[in-house]
Structures are given as structure tokens and as C-alpha cells.
C-alpha atoms as a PDB file:
ATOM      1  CA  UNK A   1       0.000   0.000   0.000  1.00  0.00           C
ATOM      2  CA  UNK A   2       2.846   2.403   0.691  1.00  0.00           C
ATOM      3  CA  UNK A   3       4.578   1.540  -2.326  1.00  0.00           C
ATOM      4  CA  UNK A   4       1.291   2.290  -4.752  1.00  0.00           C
ATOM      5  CA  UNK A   5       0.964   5.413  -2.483  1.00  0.00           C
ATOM      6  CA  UNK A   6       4.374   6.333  -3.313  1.00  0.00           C
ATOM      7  CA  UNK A   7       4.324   5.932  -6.917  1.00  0.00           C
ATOM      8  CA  UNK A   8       1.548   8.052  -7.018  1.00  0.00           C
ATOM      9  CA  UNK A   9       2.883  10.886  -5.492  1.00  0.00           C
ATOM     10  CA  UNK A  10       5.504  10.890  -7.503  1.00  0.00           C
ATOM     11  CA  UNK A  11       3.613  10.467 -10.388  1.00  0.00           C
ATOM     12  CA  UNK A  12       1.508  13.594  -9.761  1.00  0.00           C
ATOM     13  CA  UNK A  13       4.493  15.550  -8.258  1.00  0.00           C
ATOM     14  CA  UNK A  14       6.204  14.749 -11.853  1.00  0.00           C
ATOM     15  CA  UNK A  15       3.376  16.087 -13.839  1.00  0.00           C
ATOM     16  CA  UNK A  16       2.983  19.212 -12.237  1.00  0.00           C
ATOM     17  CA  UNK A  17       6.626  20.227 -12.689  1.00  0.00           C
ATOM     18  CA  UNK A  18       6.798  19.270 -16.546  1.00  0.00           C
ATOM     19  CA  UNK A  19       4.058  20.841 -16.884  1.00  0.00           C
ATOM     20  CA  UNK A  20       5.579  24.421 -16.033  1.00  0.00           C
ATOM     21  CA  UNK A  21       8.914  23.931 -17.960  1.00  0.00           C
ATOM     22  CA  UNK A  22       8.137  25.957 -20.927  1.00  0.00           C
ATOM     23  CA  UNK A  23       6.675  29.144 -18.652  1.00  0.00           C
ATOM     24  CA  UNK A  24       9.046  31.864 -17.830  1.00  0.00           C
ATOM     25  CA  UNK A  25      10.225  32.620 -14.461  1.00  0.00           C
ATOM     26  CA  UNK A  26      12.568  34.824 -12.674  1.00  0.00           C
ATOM     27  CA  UNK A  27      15.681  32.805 -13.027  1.00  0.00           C
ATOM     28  CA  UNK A  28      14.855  32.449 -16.728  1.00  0.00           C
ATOM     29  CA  UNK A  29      14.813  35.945 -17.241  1.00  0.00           C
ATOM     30  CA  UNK A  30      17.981  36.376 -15.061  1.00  0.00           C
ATOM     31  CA  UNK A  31      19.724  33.926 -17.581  1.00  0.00           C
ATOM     32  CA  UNK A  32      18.423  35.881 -20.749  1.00  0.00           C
ATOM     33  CA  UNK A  33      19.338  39.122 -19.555  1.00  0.00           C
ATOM     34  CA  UNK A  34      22.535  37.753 -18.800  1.00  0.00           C
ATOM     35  CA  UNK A  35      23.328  36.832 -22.197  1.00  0.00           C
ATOM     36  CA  UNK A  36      23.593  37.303 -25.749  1.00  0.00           C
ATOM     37  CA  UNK A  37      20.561  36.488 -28.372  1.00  0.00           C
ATOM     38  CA  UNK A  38      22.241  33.556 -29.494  1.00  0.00           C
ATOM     39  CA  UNK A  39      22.594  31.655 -25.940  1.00  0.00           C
ATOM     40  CA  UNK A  40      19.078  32.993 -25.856  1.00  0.00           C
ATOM     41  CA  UNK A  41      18.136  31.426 -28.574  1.00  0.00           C
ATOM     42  CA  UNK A  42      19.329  28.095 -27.893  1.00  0.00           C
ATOM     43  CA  UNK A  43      18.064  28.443 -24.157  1.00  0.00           C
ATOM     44  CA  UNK A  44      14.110  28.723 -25.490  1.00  0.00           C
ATOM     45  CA  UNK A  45      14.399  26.546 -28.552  1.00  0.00           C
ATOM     46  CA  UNK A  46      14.992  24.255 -25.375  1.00  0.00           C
ATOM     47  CA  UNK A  47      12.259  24.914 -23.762  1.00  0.00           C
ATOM     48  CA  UNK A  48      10.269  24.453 -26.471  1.00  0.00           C
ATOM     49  CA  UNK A  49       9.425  28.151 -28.049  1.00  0.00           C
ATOM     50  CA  UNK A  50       9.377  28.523 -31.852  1.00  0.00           C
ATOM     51  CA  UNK A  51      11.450  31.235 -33.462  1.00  0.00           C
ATOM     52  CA  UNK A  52       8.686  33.257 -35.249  1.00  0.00           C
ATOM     53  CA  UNK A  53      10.835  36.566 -36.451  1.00  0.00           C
ATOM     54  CA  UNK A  54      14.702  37.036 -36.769  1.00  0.00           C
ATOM     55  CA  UNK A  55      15.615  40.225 -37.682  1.00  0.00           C
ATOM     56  CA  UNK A  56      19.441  40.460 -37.839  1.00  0.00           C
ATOM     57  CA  UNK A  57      19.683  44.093 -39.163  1.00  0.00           C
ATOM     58  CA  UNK A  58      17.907  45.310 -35.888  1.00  0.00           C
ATOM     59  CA  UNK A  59      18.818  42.221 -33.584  1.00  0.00           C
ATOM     60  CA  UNK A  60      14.996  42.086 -32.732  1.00  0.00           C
ATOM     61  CA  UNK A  61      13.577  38.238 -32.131  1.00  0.00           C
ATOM     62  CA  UNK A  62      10.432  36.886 -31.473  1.00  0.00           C
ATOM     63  CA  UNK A  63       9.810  33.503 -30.295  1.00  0.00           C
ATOM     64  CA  UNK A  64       5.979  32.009 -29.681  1.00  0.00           C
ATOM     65  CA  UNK A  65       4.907  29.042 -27.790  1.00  0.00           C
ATOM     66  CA  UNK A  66       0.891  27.477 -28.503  1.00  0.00           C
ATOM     67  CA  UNK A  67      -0.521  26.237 -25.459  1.00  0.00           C
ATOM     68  CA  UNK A  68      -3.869  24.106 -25.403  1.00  0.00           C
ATOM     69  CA  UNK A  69      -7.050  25.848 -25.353  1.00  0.00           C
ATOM     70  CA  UNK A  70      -5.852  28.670 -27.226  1.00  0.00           C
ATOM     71  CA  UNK A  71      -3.607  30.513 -24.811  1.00  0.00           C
ATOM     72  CA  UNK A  72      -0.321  31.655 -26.349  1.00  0.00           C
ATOM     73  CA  UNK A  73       3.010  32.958 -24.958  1.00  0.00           C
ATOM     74  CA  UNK A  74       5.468  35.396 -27.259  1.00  0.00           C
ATOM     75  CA  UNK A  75       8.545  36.184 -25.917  1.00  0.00           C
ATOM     76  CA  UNK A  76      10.347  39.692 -27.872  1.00  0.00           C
ATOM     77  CA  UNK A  77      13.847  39.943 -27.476  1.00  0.00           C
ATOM     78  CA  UNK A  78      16.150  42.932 -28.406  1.00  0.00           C
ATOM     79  CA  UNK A  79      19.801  43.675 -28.167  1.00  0.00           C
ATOM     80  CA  UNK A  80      20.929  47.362 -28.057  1.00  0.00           C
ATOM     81  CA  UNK A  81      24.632  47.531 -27.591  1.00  0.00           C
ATOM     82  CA  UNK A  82      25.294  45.391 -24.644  1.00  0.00           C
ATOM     83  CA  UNK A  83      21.851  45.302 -22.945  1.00  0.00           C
ATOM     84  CA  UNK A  84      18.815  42.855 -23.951  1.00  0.00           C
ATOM     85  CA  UNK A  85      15.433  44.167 -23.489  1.00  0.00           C
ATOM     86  CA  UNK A  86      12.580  41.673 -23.048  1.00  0.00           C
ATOM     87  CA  UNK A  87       8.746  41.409 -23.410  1.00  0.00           C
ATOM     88  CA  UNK A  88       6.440  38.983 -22.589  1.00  0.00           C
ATOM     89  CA  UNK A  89       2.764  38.880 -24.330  1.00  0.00           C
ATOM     90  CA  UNK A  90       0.520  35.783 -22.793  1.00  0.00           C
ATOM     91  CA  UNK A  91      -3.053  35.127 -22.281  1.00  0.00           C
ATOM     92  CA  UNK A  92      -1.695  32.418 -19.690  1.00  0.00           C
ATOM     93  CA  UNK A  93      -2.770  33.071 -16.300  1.00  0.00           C
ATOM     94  CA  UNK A  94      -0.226  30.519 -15.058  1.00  0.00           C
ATOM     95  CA  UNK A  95       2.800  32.644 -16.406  1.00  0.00           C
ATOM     96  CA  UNK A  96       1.195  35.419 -15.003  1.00  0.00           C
ATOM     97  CA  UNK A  97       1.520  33.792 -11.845  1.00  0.00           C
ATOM     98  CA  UNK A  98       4.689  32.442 -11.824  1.00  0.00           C
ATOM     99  CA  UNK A  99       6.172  35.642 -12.883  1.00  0.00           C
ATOM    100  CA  UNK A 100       4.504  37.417  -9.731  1.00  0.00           C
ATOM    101  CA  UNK A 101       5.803  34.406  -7.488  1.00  0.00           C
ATOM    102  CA  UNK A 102       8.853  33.964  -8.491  1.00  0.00           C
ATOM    103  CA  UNK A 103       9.732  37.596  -7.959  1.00  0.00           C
ATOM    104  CA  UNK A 104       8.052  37.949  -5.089  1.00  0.00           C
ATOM    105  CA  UNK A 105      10.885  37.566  -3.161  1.00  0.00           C
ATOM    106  CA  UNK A 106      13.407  40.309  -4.875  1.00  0.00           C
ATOM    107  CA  UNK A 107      11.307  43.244  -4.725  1.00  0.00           C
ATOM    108  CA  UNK A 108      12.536  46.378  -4.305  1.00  0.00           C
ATOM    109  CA  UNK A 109       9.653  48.893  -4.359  1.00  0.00           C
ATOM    110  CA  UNK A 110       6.171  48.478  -6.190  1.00  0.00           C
ATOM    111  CA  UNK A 111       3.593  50.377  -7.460  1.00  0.00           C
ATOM    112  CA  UNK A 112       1.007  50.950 -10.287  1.00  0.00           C
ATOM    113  CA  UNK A 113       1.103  54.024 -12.399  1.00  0.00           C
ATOM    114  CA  UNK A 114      -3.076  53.527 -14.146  1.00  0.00           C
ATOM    115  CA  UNK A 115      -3.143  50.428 -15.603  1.00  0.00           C
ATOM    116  CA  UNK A 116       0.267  49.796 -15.485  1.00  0.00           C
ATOM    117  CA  UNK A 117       1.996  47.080 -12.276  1.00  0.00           C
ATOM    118  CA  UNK A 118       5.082  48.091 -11.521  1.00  0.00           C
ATOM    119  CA  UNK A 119       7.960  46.455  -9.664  1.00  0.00           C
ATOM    120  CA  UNK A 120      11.435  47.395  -9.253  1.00  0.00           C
ATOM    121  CA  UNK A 121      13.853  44.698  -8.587  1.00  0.00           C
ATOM    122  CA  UNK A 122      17.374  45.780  -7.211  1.00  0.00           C
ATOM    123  CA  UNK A 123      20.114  46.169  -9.022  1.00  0.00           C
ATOM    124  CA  UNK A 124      18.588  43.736 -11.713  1.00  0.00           C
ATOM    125  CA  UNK A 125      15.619  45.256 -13.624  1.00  0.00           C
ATOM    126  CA  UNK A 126      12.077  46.896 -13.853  1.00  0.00           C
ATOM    127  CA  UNK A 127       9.208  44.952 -14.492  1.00  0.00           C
ATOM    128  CA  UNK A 128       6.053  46.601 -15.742  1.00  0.00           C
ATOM    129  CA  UNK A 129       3.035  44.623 -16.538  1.00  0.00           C
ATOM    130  CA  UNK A 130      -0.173  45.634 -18.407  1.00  0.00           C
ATOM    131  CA  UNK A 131      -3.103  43.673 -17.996  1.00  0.00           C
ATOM    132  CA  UNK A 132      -6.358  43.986 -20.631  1.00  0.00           C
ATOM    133  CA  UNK A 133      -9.466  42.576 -21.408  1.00  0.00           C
ATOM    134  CA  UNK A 134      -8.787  39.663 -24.038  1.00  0.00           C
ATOM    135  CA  UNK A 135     -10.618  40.395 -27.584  1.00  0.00           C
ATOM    136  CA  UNK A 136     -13.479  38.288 -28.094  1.00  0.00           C
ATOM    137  CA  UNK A 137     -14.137  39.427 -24.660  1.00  0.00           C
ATOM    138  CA  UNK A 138     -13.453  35.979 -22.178  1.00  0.00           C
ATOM    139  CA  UNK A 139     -14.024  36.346 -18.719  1.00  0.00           C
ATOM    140  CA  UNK A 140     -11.566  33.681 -17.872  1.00  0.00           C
ATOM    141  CA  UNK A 141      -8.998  35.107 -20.037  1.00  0.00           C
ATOM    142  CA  UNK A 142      -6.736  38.416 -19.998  1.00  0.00           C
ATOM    143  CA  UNK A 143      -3.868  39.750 -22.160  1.00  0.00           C
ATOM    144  CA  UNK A 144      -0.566  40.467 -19.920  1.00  0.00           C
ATOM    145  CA  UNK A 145       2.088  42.233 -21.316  1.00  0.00           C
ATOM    146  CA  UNK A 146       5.467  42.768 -19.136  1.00  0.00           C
ATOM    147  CA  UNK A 147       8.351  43.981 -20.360  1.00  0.00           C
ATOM    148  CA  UNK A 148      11.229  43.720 -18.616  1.00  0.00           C
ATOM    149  CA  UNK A 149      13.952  46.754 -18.752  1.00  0.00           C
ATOM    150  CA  UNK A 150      17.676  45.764 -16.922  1.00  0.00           C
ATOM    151  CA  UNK A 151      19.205  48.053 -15.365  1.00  0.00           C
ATOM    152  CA  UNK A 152      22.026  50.096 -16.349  1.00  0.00           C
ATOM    153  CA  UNK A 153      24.534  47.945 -14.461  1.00  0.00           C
ATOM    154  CA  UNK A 154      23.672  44.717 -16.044  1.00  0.00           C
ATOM    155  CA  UNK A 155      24.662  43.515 -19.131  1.00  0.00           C
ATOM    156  CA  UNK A 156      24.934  40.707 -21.872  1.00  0.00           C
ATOM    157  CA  UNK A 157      27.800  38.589 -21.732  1.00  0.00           C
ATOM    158  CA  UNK A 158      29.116  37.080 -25.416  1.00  0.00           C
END
């Protein structure tokens, strides 16, 4: 009995992580911030994303990821100089989440400017999020849009 109760634990506990590995979360964004478009690039190719626009005359990229039941993730990255700037358009409540958890603990100051969430996180970045109605309106469903500004200290390694 112990054994079957044990197996299913893990089972479930095993589920429930692989099914956050393509989300974004703090240490993610850490990592691409970190680092040049094509580590980047390699780094969400891994996690499944699909490069949707490469432009190499502006060093702009766009990679999307389909989830079931028609909620989407698009990840924009741009390089200027030696800082990468990064935005995050999802209709996925559960990135929305895990973004808000997993900085919950870095912090610096917060605050909301209209519409606009915003948190500072110290001597790393700025996160501000925007959060609409989805079109066809859904109840159940929102747009979030964060984009995700370093600071002037931190910059991509080659």
C-alpha cells in the first residue's frame, strides 16, 4: 500500500513540474538578460518556443509558444549595444503567476502608475506589466504584457 501510495505521489508531483517547464520565471529571465541572443536562442528553442521573427539588421527576435485551449506565450527579445530588453505577451494566467511568485521575493519597491503594475527589482531590472481585457471578450482570459527593462549595471555577456 505504501509503495502504490508512493508511486503516485511521484507520479503527480512529476506532472505538475513538466508541466511548467516551458513558462518563464525569474531565473529564466535572469539567464536571458545575462546573455547574448544567441545563448538565448538556444536556451528557449529548449524549452520548447518557436522562433517566429529574426531580424538580424535590428537584432529584434520573437519567439511564440501554442498552449492548449488557445492561450499563447510570445517572448520579444532585443539587443541594443550590450543590454537585452525583453517582453512577454501571454493570455496564460499561469505565467502570469509564476512571474509574480517567483519575484516575489526580490522586490525592491512596487507600485502601479493607471493600468500599469510596476515592480522594481534591485540592481537587476524593472518589471512593468499591463493587464487587458482579451478580444473576443473571455471572462476567464486576460492579455498580460510585461516587459522587462535591466538596469544600467547589467549587461549581456558574449
Amino acid at each position: 500500500m505504501k509503495k502504490l501510495l508512493f508511486v503516485i505521489l511521484f507520479t503527480c508531483s512529476a506532472s505538475l513540474g513538466f508541466g511548467q517547464k516551458h513558462l518563464i520565471s525569474y531565473e529564466d529571465i535572469k539567464y536571458l538578460l545575462h546573455n547574448n541572443l544567441q545563448k538565448a536562442d538556444t536556451f528557449l528553442m529548449a524549452k520548447g518556443y518557436i522562433l517566429a521573427v529574426k531580424n538580424t539588421k535590428t537584432k529584434n527576435r520573437e519567439y511564440t509558444l501554442p498552449i492548449k485551449g488557445g492561450t499563447h506565450i510570445t517572448v520579444s527579445l532585443r539587443s541594443d549595444g550590450k543590454k537585452l530588453f525583453m517582453e512577454l505577451e501571454t493570455n496564460a494566467i499561469e505565467q502570469y503567476d509564476l512571474i509574480n511568485n517567483s519575484i516575489s521575493q526580490y522586490i525592491h519597491t512596487e507600485g502601479s502608475i493607471g493600468d500599469v503594475q510596476t515592480y522594481t527589482i534591485k540592481d537587476f531590472c524593472n518589471i512593468y506589466i499591463t493587464v487587458n481585457e482579451s478580444v473576443p471578450y473571455d471572462p476567464m482570459k486576460k492579455d498580460y504584457i510585461m516587459q522587462i527593462v535591466p538596469d544600467k549595471s547589467v549587461t549581456a555577456y558574449d
